[in-house]
N, C-alpha and C. Protein backbone atom coordinates (compact mmCIF):
# COMPACT_ATOMS: atom_id res chain seq x y z
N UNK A 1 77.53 -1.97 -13.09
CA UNK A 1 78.84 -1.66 -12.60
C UNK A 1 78.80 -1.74 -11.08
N UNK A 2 79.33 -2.74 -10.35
CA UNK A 2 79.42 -2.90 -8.91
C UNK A 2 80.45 -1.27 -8.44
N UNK A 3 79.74 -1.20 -7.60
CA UNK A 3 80.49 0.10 -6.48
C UNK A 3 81.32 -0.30 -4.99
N UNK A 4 81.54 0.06 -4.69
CA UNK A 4 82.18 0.13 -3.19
C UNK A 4 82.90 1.35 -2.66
N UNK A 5 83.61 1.35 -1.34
CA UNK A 5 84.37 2.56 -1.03
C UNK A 5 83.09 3.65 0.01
N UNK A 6 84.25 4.35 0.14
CA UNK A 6 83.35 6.11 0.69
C UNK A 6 82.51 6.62 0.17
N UNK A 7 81.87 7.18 0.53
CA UNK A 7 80.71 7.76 -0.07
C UNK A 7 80.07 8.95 0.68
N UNK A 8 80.33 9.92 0.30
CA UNK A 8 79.26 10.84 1.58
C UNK A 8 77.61 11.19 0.99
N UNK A 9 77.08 10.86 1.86
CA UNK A 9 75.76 11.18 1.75
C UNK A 9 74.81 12.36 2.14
N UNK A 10 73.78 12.76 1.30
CA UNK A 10 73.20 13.60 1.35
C UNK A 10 71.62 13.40 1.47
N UNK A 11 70.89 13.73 3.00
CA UNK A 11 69.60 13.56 3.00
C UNK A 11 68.75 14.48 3.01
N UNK A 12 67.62 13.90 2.08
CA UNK A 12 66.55 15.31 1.84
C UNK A 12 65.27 14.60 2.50
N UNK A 13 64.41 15.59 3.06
CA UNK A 13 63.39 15.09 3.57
C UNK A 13 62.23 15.88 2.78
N UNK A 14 60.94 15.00 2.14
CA UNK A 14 60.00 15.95 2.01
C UNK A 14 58.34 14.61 2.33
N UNK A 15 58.75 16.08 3.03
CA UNK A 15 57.02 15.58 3.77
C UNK A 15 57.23 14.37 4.76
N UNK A 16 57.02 13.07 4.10
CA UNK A 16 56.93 11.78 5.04
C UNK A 16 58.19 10.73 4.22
N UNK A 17 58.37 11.56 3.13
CA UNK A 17 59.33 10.47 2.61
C UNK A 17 60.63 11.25 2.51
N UNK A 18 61.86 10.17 2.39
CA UNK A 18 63.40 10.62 2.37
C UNK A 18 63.76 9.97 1.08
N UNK A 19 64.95 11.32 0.77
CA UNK A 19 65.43 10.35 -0.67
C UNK A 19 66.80 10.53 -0.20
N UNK A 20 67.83 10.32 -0.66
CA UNK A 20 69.64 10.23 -0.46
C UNK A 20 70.33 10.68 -2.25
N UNK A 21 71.47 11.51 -1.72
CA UNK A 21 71.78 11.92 -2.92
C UNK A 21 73.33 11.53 -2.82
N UNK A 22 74.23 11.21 -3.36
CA UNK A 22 76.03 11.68 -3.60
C UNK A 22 76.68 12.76 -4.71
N UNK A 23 77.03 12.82 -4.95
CA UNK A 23 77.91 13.60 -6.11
C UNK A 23 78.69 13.53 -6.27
N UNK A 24 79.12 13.79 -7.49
CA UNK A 24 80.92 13.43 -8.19
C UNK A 24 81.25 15.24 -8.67
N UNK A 25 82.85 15.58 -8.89
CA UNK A 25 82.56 16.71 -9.49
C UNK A 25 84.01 16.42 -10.08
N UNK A 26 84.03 17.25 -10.94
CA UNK A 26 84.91 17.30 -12.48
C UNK A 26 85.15 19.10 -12.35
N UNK A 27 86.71 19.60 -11.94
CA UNK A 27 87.32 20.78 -12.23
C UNK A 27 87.82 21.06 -13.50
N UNK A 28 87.12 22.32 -14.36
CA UNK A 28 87.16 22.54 -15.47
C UNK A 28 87.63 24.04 -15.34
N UNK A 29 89.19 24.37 -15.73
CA UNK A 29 89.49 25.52 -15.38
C UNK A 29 89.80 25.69 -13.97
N UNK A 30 89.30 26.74 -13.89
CA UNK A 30 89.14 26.57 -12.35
C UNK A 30 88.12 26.93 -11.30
N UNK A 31 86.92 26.21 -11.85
CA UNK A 31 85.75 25.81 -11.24
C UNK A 31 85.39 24.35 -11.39
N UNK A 32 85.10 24.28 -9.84
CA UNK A 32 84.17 22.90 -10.41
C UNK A 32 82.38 22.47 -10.26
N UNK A 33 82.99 21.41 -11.22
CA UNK A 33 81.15 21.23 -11.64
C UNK A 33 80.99 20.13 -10.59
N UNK A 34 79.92 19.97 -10.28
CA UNK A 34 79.00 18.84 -9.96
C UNK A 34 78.02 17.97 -10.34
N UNK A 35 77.75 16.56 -10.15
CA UNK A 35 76.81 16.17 -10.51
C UNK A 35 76.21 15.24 -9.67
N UNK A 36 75.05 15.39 -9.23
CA UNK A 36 74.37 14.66 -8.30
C UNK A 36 73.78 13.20 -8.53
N UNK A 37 74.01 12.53 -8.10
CA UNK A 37 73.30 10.70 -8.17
C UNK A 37 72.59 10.44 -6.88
N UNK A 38 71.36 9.81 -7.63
CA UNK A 38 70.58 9.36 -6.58
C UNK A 38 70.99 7.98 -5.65
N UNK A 39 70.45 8.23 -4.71
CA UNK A 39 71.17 7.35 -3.99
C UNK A 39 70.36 6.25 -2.77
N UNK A 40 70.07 4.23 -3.24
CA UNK A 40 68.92 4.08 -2.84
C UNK A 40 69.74 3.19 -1.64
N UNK A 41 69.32 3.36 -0.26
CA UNK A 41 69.54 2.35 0.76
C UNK A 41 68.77 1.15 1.05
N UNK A 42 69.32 0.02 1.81
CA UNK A 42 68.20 -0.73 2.03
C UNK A 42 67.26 -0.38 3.08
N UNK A 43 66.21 -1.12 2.83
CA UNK A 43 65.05 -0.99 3.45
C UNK A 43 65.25 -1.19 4.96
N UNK A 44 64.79 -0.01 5.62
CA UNK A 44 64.92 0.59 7.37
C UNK A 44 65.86 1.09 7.41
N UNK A 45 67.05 1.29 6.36
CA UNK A 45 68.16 1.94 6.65
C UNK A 45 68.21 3.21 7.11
N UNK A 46 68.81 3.99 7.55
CA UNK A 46 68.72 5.66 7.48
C UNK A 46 70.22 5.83 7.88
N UNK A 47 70.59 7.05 7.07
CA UNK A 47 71.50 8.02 7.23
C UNK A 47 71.48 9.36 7.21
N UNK A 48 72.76 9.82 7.92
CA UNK A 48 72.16 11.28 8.93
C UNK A 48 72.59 12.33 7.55
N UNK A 49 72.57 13.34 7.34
CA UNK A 49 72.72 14.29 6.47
C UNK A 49 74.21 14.89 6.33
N UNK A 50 74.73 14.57 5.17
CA UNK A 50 76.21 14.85 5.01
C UNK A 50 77.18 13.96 5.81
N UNK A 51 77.19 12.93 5.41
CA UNK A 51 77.39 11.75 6.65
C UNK A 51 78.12 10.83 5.64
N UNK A 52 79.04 10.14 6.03
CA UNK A 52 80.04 9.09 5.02
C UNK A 52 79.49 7.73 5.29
N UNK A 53 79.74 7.10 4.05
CA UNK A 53 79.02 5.66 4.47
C UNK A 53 80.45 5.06 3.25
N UNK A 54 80.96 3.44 4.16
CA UNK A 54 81.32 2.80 3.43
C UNK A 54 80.78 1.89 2.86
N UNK A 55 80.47 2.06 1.68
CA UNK A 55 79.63 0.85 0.99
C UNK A 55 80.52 -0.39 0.70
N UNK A 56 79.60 -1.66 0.91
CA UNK A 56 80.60 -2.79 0.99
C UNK A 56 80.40 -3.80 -0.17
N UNK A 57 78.72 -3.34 -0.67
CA UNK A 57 78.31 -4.05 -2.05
C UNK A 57 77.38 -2.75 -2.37
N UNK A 58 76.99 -2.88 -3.29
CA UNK A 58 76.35 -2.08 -4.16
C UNK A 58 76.76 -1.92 -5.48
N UNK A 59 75.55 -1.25 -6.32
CA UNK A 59 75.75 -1.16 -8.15
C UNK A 59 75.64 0.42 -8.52
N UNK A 60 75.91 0.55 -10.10
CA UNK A 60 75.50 1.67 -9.97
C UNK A 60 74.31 1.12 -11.39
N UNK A 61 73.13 1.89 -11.38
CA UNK A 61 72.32 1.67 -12.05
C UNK A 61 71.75 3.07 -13.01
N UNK A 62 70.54 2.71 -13.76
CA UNK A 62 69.51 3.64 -14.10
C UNK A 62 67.80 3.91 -14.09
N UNK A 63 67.74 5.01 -14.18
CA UNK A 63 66.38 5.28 -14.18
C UNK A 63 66.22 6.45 -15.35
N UNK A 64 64.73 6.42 -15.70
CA UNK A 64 64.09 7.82 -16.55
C UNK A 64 63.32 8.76 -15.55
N UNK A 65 63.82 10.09 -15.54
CA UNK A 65 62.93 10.83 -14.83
C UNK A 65 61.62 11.28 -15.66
N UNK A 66 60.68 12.09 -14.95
CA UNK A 66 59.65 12.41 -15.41
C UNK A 66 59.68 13.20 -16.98
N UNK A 67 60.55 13.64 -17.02
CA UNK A 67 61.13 13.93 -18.24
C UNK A 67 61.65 13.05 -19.59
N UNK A 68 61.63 12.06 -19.29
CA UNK A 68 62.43 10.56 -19.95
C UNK A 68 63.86 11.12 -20.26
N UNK A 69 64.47 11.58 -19.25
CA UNK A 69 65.76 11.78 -19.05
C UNK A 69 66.46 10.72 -18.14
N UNK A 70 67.25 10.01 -19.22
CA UNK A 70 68.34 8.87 -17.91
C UNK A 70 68.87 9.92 -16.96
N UNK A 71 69.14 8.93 -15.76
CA UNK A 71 69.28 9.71 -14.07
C UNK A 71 70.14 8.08 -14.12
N UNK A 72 71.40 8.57 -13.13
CA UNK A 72 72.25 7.79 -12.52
C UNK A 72 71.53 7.17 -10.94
N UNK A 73 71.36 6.16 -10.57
CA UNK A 73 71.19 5.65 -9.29
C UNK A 73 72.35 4.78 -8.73
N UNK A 74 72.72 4.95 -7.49
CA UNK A 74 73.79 4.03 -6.85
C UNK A 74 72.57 2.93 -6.20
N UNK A 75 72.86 1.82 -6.13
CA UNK A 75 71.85 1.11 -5.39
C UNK A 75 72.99 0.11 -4.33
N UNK A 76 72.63 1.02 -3.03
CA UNK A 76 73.31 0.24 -2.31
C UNK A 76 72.95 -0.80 -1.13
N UNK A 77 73.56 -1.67 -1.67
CA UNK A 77 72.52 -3.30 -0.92
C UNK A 77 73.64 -3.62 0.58
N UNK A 78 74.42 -2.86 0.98
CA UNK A 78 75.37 -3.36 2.05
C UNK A 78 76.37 -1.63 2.33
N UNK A 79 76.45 -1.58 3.51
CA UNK A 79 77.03 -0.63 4.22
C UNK A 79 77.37 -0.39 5.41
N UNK A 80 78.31 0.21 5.68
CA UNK A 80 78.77 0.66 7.15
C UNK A 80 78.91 2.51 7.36
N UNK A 81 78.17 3.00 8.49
CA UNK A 81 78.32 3.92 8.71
C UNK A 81 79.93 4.36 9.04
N UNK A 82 80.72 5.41 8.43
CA UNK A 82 81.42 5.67 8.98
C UNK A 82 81.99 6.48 10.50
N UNK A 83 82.72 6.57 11.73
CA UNK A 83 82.54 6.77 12.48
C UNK A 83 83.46 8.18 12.16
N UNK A 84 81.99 9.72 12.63
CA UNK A 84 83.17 11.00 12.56
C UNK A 84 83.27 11.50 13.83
N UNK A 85 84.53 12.29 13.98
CA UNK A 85 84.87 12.11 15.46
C UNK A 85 84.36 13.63 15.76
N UNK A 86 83.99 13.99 17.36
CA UNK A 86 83.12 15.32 17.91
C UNK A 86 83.98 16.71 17.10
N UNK A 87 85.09 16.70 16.69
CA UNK A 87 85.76 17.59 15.79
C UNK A 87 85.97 18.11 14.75
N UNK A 88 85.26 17.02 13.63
CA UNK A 88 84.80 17.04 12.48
C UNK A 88 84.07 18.04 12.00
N UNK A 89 84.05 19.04 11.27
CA UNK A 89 83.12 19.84 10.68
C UNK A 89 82.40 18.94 9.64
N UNK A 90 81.34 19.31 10.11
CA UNK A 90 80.87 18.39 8.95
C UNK A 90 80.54 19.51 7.58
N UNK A 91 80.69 20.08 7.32
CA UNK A 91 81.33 20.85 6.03
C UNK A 91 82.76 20.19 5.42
N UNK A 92 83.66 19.25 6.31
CA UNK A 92 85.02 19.38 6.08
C UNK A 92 84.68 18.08 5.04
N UNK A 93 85.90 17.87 4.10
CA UNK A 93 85.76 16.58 3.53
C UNK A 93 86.78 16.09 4.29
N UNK A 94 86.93 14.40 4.25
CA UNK A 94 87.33 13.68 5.26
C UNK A 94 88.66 13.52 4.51
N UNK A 95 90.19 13.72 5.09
CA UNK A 95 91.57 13.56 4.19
C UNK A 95 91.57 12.51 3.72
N UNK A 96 91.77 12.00 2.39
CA UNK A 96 92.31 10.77 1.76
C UNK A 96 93.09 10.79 0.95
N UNK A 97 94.42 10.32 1.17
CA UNK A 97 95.50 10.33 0.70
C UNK A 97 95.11 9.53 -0.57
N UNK A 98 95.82 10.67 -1.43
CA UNK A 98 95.96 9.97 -3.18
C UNK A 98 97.09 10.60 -3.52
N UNK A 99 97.44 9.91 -4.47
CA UNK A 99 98.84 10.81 -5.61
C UNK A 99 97.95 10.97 -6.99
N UNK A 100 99.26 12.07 -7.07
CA UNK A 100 98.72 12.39 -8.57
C UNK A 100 99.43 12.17 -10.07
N UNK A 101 98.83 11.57 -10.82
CA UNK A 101 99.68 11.07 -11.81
C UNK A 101 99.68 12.28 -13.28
N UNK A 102 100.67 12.17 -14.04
CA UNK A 102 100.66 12.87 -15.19
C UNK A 102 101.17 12.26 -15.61
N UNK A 103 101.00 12.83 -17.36
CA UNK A 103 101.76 12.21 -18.47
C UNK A 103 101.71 10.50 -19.02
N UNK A 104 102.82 10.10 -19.27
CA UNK A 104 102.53 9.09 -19.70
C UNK A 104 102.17 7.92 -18.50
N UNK A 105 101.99 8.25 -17.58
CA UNK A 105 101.59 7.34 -16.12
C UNK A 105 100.74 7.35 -16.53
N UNK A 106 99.64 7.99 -16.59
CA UNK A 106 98.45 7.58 -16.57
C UNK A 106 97.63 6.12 -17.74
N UNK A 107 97.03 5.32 -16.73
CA UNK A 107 96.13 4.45 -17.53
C UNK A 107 95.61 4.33 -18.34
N UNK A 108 95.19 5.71 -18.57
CA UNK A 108 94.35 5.60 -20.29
C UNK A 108 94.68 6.76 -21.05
């Protein structure tokens, strides 16, 4: 499944190596859940921690963890850092206008 769009990223450091994470989340009631995907850049890339990236190609893929549990991977082969301005919390999520559909609007 090809990807594209926003993306905020999440970097973990351990030891000498870095891995990158995203997440999606799904409000059930009124909490929401999360779920984390790994997340692979190209090679020399780096991104800063909690940081938006527009991806311009990329897939989304799989892996088995040590567990032989499928794990979601984004594998992203093309990107642009997004630019956040000195005001930004970076706690904040960045506004993106959407509407919201109900009823029989919806696609599926």
């Amino acid at each position: 499944m090809n990807i594209s769009g926003k993306m905020r990223i999440f970097r973990n450091q351990y030891d000498d190596r870095v891995s990158y994470k995203t997440s999606i989340s799904n409000k059930i009631g009124e909490q929401y859940q999360y779920y984390n995907i790994d997340v692979q850049l190209p090679k020399g890339k780096d991104v800063l921690n909690n940081h938006d990236i527009n991806v311009k190609n990329g897939f989304l893929s799989f892996y088995y963890d040590k567990d032989n549990n499928p794990r979601l991977k984004a594998i992203v082969m093309d990107f642009e850092e997004v630019e956040q301005s000195n005001s930004e919390n970076a706690n904040n999520i960045l506004d993106i206008p959407f509407e919201v559909t109900q009823g029989d609007d919806l696609p599926f």
